[in-house]
N, C-alpha and C. Protein backbone atom coordinates (compact mmCIF):
# COMPACT_ATOMS: atom_id res chain seq x y z
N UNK A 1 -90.76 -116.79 -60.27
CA UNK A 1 -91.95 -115.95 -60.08
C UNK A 1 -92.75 -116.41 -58.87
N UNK A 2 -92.06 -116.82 -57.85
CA UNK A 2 -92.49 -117.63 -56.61
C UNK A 2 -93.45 -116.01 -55.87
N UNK A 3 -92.77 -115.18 -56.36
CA UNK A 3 -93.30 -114.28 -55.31
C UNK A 3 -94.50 -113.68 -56.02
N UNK A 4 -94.94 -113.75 -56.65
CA UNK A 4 -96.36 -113.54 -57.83
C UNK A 4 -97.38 -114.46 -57.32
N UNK A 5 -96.99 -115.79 -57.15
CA UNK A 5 -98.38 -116.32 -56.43
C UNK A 5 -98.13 -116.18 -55.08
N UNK A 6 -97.61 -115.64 -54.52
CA UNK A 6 -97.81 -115.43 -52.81
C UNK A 6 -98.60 -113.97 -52.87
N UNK A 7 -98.33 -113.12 -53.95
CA UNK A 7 -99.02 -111.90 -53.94
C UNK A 7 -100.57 -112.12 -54.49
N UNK A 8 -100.94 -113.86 -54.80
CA UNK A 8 -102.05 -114.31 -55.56
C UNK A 8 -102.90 -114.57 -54.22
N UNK A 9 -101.88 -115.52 -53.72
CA UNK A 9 -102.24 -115.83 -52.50
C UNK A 9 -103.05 -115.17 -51.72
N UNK A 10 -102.09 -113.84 -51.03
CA UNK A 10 -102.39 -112.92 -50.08
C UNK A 10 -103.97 -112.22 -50.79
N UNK A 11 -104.23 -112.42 -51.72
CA UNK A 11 -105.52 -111.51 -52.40
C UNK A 11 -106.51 -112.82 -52.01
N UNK A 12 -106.19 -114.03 -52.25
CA UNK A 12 -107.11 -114.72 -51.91
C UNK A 12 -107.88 -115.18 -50.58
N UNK A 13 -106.78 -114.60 -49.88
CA UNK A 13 -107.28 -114.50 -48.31
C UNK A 13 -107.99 -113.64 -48.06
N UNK A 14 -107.80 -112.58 -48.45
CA UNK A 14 -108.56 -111.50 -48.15
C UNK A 14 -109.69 -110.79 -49.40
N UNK A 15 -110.04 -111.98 -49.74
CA UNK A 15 -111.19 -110.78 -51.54
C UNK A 15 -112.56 -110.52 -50.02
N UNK A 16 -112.70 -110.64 -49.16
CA UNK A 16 -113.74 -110.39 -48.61
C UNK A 16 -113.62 -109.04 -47.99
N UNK A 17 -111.66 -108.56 -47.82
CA UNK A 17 -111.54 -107.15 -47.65
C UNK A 17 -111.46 -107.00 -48.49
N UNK A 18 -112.10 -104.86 -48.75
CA UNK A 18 -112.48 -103.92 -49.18
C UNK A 18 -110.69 -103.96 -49.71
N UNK A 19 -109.76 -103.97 -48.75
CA UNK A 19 -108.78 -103.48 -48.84
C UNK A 19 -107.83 -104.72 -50.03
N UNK A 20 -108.16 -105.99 -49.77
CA UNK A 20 -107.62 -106.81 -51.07
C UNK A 20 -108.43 -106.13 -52.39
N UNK A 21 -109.19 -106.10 -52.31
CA UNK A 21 -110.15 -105.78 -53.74
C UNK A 21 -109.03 -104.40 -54.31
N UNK A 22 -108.99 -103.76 -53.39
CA UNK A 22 -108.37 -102.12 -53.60
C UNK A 22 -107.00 -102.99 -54.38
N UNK A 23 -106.09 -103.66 -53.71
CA UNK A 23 -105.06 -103.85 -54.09
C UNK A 23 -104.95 -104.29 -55.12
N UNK A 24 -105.93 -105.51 -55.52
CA UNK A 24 -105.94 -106.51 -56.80
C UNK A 24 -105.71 -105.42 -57.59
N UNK A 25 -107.15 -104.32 -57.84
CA UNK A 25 -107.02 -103.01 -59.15
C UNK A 25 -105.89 -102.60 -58.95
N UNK A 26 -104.75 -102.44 -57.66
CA UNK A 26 -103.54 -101.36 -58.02
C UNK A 26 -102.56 -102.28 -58.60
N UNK A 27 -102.85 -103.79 -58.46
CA UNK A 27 -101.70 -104.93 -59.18
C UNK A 27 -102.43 -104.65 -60.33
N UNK A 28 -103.25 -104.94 -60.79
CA UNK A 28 -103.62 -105.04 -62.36
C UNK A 28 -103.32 -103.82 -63.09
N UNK A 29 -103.42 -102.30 -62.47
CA UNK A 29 -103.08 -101.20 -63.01
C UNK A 29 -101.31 -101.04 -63.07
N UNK A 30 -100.61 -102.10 -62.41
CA UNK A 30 -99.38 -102.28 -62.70
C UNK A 30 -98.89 -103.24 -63.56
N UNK A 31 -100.08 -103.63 -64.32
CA UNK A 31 -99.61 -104.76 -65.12
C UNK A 31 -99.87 -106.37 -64.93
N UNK A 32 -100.29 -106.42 -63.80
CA UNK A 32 -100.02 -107.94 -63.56
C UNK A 32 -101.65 -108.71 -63.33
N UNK A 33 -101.32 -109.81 -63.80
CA UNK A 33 -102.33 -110.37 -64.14
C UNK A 33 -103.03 -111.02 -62.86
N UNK A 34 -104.44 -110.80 -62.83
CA UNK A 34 -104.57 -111.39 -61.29
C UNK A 34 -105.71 -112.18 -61.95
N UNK A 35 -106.38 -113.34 -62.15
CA UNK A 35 -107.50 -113.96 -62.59
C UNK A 35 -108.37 -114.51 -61.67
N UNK A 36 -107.88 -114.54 -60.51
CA UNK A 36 -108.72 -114.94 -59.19
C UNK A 36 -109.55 -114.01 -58.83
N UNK A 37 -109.09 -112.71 -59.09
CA UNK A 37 -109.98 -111.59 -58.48
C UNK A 37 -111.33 -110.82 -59.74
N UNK A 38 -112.39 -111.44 -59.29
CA UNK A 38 -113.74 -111.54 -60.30
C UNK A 38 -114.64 -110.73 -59.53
């Protein structure tokens, strides 16, 4: 599941874009758990 925290990752670089925030909700509306994004 190496590629789950690189997709953790990539959100954590960017929670200051509009456009990570957008993504986190379309990962979580696919199921996946994101706990970094508050």
């Amino acid at each position: 599941m190496k590629w789950k925290a690189r997709i953790i990752v990539r959100l954590k670089e960017g929670l200051n874009d509009p456009e990570g925030r957008v993504i986190g909700k379309a990962l979580k509306n696919l199921g996946y758990k994101i706990d970094e994004l508050k």
